[in-house]
Protein backbone atom coordinates (compact mmCIF):
# COMPACT_ATOMS: atom_id res chain seq x y z
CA UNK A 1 23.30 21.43 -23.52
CA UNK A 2 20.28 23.71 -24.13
CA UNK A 3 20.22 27.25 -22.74
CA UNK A 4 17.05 28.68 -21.32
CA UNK A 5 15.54 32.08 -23.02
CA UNK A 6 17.19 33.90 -20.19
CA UNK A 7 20.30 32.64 -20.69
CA UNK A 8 19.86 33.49 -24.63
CA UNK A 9 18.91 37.40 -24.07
CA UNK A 10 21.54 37.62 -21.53
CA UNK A 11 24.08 36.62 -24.13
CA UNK A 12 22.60 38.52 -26.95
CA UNK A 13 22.86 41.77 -24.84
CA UNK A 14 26.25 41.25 -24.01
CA UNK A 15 27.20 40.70 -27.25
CA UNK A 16 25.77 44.11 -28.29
CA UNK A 17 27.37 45.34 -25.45
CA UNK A 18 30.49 44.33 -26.39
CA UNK A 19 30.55 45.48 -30.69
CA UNK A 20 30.10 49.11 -29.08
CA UNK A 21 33.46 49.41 -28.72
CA UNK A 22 32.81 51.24 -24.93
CA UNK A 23 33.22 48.93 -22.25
CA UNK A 24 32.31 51.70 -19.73
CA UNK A 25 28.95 52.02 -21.23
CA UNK A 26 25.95 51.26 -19.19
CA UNK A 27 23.31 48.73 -20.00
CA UNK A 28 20.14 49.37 -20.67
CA UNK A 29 16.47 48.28 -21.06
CA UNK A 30 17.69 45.23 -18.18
CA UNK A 31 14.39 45.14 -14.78
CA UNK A 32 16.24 46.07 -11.79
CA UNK A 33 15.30 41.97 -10.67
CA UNK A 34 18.30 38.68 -9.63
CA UNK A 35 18.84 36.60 -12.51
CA UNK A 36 19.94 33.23 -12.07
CA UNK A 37 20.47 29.58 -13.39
CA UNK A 38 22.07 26.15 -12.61
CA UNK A 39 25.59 27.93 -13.71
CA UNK A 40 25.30 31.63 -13.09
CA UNK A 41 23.84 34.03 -10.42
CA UNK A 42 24.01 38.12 -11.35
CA UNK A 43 21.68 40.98 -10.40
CA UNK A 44 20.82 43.06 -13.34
CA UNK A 45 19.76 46.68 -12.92
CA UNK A 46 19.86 50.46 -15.23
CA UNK A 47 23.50 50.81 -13.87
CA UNK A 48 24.91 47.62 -14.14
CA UNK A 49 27.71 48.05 -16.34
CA UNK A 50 29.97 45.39 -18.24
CA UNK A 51 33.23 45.75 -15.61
CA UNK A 52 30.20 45.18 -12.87
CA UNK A 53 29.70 41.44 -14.09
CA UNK A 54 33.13 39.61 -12.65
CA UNK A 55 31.98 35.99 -13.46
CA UNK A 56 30.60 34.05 -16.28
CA UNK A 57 31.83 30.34 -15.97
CA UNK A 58 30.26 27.11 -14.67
CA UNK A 59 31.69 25.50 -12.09
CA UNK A 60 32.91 21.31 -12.59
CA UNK A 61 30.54 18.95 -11.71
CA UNK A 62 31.78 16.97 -8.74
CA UNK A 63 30.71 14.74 -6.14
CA UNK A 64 31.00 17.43 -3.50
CA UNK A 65 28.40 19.69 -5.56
CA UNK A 66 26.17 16.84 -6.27
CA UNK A 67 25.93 15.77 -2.23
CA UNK A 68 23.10 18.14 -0.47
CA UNK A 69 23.93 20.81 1.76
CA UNK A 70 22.38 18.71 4.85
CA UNK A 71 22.25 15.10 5.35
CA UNK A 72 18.55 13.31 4.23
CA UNK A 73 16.89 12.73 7.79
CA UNK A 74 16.39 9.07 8.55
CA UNK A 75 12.71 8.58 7.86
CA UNK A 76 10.37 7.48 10.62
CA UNK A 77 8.43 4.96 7.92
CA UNK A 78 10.60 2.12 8.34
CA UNK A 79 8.72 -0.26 5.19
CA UNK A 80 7.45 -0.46 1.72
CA UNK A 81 9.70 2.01 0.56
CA UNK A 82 6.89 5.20 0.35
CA UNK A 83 7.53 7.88 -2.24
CA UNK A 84 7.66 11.41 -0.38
CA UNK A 85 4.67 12.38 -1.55
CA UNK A 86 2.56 9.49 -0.18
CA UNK A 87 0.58 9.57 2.61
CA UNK A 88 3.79 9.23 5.49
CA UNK A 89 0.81 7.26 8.02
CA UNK A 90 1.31 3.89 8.70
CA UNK A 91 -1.70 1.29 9.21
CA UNK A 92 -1.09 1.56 12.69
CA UNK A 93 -1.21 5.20 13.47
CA UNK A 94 -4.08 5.47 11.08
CA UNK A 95 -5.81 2.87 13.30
CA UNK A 96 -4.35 4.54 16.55
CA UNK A 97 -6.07 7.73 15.06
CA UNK A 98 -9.70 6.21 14.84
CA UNK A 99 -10.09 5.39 11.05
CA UNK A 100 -11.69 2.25 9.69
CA UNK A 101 -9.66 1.07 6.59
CA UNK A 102 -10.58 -1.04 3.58
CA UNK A 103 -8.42 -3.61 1.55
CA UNK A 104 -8.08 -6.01 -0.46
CA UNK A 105 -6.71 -9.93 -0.35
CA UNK A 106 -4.57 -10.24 -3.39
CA UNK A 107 -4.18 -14.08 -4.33
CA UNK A 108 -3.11 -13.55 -7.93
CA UNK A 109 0.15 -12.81 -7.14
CA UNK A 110 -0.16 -10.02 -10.32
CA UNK A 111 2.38 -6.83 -9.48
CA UNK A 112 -0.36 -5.19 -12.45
CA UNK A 113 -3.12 -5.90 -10.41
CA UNK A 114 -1.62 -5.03 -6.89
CA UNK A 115 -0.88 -2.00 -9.16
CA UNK A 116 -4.34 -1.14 -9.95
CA UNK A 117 -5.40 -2.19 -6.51
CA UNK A 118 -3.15 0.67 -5.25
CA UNK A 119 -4.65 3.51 -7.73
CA UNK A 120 -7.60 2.56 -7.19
CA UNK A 121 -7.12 3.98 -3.23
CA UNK A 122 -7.33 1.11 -0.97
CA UNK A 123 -6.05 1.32 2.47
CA UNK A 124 -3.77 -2.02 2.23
CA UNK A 125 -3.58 -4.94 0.53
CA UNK A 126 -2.81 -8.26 1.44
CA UNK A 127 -0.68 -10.30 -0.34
CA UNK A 128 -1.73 -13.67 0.65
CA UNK A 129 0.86 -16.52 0.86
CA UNK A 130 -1.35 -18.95 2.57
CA UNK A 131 -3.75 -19.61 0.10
CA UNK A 132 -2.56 -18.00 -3.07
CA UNK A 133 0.01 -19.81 -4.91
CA UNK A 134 3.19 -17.79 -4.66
CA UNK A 135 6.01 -17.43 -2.13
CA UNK A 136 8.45 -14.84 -1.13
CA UNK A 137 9.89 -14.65 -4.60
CA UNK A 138 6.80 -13.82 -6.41
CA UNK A 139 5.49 -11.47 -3.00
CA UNK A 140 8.27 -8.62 -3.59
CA UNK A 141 7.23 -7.64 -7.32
CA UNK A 142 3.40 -7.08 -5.94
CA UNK A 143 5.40 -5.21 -3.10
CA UNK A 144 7.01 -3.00 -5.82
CA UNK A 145 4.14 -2.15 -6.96
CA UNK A 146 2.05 -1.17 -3.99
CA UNK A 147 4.99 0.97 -3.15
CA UNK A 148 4.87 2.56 -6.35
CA UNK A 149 1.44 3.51 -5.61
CA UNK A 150 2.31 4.18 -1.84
CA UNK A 151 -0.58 1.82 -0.45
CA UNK A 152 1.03 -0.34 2.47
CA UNK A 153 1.36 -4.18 1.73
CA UNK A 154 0.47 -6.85 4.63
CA UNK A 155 1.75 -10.48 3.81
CA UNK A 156 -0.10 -13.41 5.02
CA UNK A 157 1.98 -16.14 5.89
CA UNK A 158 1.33 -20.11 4.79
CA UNK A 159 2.18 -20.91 8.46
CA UNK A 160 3.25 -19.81 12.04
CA UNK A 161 6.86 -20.02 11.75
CA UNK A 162 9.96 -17.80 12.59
CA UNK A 163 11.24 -18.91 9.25
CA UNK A 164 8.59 -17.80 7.24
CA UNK A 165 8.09 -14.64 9.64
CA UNK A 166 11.73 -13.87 9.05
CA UNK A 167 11.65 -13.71 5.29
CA UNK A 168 8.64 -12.53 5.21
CA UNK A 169 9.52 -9.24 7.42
CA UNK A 170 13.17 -8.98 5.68
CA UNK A 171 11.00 -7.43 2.44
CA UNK A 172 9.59 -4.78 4.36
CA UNK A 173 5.58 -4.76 4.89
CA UNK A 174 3.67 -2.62 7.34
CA UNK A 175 1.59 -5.85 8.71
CA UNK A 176 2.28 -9.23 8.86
CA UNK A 177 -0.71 -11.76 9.45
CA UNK A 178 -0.24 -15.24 11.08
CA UNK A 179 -2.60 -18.11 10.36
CA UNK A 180 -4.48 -20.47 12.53
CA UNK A 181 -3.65 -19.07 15.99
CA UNK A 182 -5.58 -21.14 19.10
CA UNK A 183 -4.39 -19.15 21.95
CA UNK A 184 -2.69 -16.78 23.50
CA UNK A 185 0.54 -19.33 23.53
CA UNK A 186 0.77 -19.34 19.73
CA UNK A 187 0.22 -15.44 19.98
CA UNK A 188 3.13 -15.13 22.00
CA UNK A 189 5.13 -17.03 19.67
CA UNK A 190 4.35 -14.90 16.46
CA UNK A 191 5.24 -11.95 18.63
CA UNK A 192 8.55 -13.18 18.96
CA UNK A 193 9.17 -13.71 15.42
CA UNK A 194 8.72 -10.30 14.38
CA UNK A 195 11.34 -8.84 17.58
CA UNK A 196 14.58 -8.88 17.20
CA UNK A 197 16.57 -10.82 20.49
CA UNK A 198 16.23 -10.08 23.16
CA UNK A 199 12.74 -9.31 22.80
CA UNK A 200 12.23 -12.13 20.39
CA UNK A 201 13.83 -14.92 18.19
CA UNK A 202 13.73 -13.45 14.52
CA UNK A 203 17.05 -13.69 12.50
CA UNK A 204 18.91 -10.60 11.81
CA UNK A 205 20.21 -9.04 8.39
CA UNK A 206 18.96 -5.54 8.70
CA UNK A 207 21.78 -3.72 7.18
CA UNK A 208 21.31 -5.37 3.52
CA UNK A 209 17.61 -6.12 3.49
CA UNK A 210 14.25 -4.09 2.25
CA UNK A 211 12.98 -4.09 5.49
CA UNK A 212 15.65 -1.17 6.06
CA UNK A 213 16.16 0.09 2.67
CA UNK A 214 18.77 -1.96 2.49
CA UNK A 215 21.06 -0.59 5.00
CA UNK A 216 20.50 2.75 3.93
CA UNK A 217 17.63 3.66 6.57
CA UNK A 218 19.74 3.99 10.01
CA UNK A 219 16.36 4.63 11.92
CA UNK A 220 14.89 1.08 11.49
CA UNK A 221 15.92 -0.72 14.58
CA UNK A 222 14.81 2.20 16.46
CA UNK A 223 11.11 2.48 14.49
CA UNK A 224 10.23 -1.34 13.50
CA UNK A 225 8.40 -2.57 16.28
CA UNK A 226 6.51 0.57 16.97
CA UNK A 227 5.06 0.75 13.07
CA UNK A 228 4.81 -3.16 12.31
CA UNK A 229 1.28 -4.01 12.57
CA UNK A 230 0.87 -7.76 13.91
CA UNK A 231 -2.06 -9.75 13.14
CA UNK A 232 -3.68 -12.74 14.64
CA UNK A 233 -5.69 -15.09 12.69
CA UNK A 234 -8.85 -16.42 14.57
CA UNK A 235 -10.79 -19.23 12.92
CA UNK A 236 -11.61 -21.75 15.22
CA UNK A 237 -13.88 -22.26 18.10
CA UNK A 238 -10.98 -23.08 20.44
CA UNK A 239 -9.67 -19.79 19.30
CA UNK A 240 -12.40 -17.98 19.43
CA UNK A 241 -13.57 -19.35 23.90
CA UNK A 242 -9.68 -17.42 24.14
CA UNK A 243 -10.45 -14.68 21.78
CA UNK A 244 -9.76 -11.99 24.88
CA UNK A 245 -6.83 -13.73 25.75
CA UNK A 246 -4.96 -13.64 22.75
CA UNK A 247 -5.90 -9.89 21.59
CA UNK A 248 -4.61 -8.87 25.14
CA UNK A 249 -1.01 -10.25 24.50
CA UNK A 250 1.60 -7.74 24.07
CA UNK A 251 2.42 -7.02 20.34
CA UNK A 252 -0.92 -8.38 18.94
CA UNK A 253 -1.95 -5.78 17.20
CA UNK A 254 -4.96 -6.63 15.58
CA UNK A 255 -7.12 -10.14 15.54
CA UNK A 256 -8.10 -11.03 11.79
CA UNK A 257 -11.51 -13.21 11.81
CA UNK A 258 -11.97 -16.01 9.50
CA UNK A 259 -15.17 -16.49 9.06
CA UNK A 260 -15.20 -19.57 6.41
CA UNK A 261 -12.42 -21.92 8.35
CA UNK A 262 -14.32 -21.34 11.80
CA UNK A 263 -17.49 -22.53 10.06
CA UNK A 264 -15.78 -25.32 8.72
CA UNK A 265 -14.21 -25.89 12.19
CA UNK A 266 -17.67 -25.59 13.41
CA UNK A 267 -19.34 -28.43 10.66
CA UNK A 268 -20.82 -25.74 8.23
CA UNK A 269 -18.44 -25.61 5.60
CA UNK A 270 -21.05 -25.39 3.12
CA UNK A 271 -23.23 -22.66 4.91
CA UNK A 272 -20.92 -20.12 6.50
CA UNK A 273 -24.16 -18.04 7.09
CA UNK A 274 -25.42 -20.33 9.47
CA UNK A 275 -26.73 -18.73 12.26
CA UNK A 276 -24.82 -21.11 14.61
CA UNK A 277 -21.63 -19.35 12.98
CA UNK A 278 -22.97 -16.09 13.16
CA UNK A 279 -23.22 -16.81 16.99
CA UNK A 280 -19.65 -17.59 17.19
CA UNK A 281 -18.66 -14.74 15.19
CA UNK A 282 -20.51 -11.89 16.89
CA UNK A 283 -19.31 -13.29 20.44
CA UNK A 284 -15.66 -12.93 18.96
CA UNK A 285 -16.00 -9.80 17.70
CA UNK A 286 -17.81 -8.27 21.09
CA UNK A 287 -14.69 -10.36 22.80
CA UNK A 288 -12.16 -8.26 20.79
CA UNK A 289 -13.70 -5.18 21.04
CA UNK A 290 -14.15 -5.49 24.85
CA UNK A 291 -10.26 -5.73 25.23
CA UNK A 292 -9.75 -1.68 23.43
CA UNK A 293 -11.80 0.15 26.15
CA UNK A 294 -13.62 3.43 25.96
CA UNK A 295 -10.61 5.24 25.62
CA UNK A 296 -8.90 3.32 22.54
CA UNK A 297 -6.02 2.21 24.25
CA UNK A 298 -4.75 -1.44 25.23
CA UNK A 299 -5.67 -4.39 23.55
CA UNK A 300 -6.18 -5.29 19.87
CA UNK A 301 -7.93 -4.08 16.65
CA UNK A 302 -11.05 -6.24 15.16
CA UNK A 303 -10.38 -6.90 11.34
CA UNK A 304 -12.42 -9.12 9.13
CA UNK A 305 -13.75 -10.05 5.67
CA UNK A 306 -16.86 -9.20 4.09
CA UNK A 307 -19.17 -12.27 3.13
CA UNK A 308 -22.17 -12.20 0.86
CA UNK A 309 -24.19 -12.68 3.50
CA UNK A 310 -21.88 -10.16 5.72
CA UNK A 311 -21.52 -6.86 3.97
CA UNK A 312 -18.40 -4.29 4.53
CA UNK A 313 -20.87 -1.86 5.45
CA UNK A 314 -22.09 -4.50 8.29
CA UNK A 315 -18.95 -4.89 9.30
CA UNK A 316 -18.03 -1.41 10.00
CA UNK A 317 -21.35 -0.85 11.66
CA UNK A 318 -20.22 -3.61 14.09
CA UNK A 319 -16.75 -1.97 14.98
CA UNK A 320 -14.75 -3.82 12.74
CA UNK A 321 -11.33 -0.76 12.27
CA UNK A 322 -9.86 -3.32 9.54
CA UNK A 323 -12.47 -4.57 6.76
CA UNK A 324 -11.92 -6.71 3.41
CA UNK A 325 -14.33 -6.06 0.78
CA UNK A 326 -12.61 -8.19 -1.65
CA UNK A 327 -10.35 -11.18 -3.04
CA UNK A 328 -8.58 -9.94 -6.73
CA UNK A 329 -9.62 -13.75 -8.42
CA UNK A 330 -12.85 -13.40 -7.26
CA UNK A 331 -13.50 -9.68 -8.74
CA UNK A 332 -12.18 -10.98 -11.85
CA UNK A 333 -14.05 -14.22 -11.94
CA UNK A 334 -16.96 -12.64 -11.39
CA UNK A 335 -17.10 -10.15 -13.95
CA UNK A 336 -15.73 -12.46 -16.91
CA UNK A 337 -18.52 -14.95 -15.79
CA UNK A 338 -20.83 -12.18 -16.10
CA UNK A 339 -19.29 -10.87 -19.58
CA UNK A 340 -19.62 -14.20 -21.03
CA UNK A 341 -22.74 -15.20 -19.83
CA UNK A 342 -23.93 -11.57 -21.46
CA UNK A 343 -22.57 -12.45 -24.53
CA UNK A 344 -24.22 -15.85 -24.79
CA UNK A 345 -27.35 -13.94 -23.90
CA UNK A 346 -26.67 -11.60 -26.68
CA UNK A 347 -26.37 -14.61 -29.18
CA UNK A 348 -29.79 -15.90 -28.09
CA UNK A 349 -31.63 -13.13 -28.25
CA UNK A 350 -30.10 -12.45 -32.09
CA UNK A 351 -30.72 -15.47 -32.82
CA UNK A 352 -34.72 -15.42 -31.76
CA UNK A 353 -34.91 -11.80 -33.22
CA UNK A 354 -33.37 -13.60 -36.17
CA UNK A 355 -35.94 -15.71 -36.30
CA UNK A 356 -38.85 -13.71 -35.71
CA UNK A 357 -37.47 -11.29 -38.85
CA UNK A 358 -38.08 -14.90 -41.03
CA UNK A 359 -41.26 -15.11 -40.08
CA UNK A 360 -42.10 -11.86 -40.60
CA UNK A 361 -41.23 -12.85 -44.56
CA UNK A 362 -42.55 -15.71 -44.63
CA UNK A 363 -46.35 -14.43 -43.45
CA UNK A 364 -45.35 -11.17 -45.59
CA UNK A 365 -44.80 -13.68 -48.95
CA UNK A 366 -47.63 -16.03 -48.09
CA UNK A 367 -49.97 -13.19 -47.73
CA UNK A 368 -49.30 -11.47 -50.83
């Protein structure tokens, strides 16, 4: 084991000490300051003498030294496993507090790119089961890595179900999002598949799943429902006559627009910038944002997507608290499309300066 300077001038002097033959002599040239290390603990001053130091061994290593003085307190962040030095806020009390937060949809299924997503500072991201092609499996890796980055994950489910809720919830996200949800009935019902009987049907295993650190996080029954954040999909025109409805049931946390199946629903699957959707979508949003009040309280969070006719900046000016700037395929689509088509670009333009240069020599050779 290596031994710190300290440790090395401590021994020297003692040594010294020692081949004077004069155990009674004092030591010298030592600051009147504590010394101390993993294995010893002295004070060291101009009368310190040899007889003064009564102990110079290590204690053994055991179980009992390893445990901390004071039992770890159960932390109050009851998912995605946060490093201590992350921000402790969930989504919800960061929403509770008034901020607007940006994420991303990742479809890729990529634990690097959920990775870079993470470092890169987004709010959350969304692993999306509905429409990317992965399942719970391939969702906890990309959960790994958000952790590791401490940026909350929200999964998206394929369908309203308790079974997918359940397994879905068992890994541990902050949010969970439910698809395709009509009215306030269906809201009701993916309430209850986040709660725990009696307050709701979802299957229990919280003492061996990542949800509660795997047993090891005693406060989670006490602290899930109050830091889950529940989300409502909205993206149909039934949906959207009961908008107020459904954000007013209790548990909904937040109502998720989707702008591109409520213009399909509407018969503008090609244009979802039709102003006929745009209609729809601003009376949804005003509906949603109606049900919060003046005061913040009550009722249910407006979160969206950006379009490219719909900016994130136009969404935020609108109220949206919860805006999507992004999908991780289409941020890498578009910029390989755009490195290959300025590549190709590159080629023709060599080529026509290549052609120019010839002639150049030939009008150069003819005119000599």
């Amino acid at each position: 084991m290596a031994t710190s300077a300290c440790n090395n001038s401590l021994i020297f002097a003692l040594k010294n000490h020692s081949s004077n033959g004069n155990p009674s002599k004092t030591l010298t040239n030592f600051p009147s300051t504590p010394f101390s290390s993993p294995s010893l603990s002295i004070h060291l001053s101009p009368t310190t003498t040899a007889t003064t130091i009564t102990s110079f061994s290590k204690s053994p290593l055991t179980l009992k030294t390893l445990k901390p003085s004071s039992p770890p307190k159960s932390s109050s962040k009851t998912s995605d496993l946060a490093l201590p030095d992350t921000n402790p806020k969930t989504l919800k009390s960061r929403l509770a507090d008034g901020e607007t937060l940006y994420g991303l949809f990742l479809l890729s299924f990529s634990p690097t790119l959920a990775e870079i997503a993470g470092l890169a500072g987004y709010d959350f991201v969304v692993v999306d089961m509905e429409h990317g092609h992965g399942g719970i499996s391939d969702a906890l890796p990309c959960l790994h890595a958000l952790a590791a980055t401490g940026t909350p994950a929200i999964l998206r489910l394929p369908e309203s179900s308790p079974t997918w809720a359940k397994k879905a919830l068992d890994l541990g996200p902050q949010g969970i999002m439910f698809p395709m949800i009509d009215g306030p009935k269906s809201a009701k019902k993916a309430v209850s598949y986040c709660k725990f009987p009696p307050a709701g049907v979802r299957g229990s295993a919280h003492t061996v799943v990542r949800a509660s650190n795997y047993g090891i996080n005693d406060g989670y029954l006490t602290n899930y429902e109050d830091e889950l954040l529940i989300m409502c999909q909205v993206e149909s025109e039934e949906a959207v006559k009961k908008i107020e409805e459904i954000a007013k049931v209790d548990g909904v946390d937040c109502i998720q627009m989707g702008p591109l199946d409520l213009s399909a629903d509407l018969g503008y699957l090609w244009d979802p910038g039709n102003k006929k959707v745009r209609e729809m979508m601003r009376a949804a949003e005003k509906g949603v944002l109606g049900t919060k009040g003046g005061d913040g309280g009550g009722g249910a969070y407006l979160a969206g997507f950006a379009m490219p006719h719909d900016s994130p900046e136009q969404l935020r000016m609108r109220g949206y608290h919860m805006i999507s700037g992004a999908v991780d395929v289409g941020l890498f689509r578009s910029v390989v499309v755009e490195d290959v088509k300025r590549f190709k670009m590159g080629l023709m333009k060599g080529s026509d300066d290549e052609e120019g240069d010839e002639k150049d020599k030939d009008e150069k050779y003819w005119s000599e």
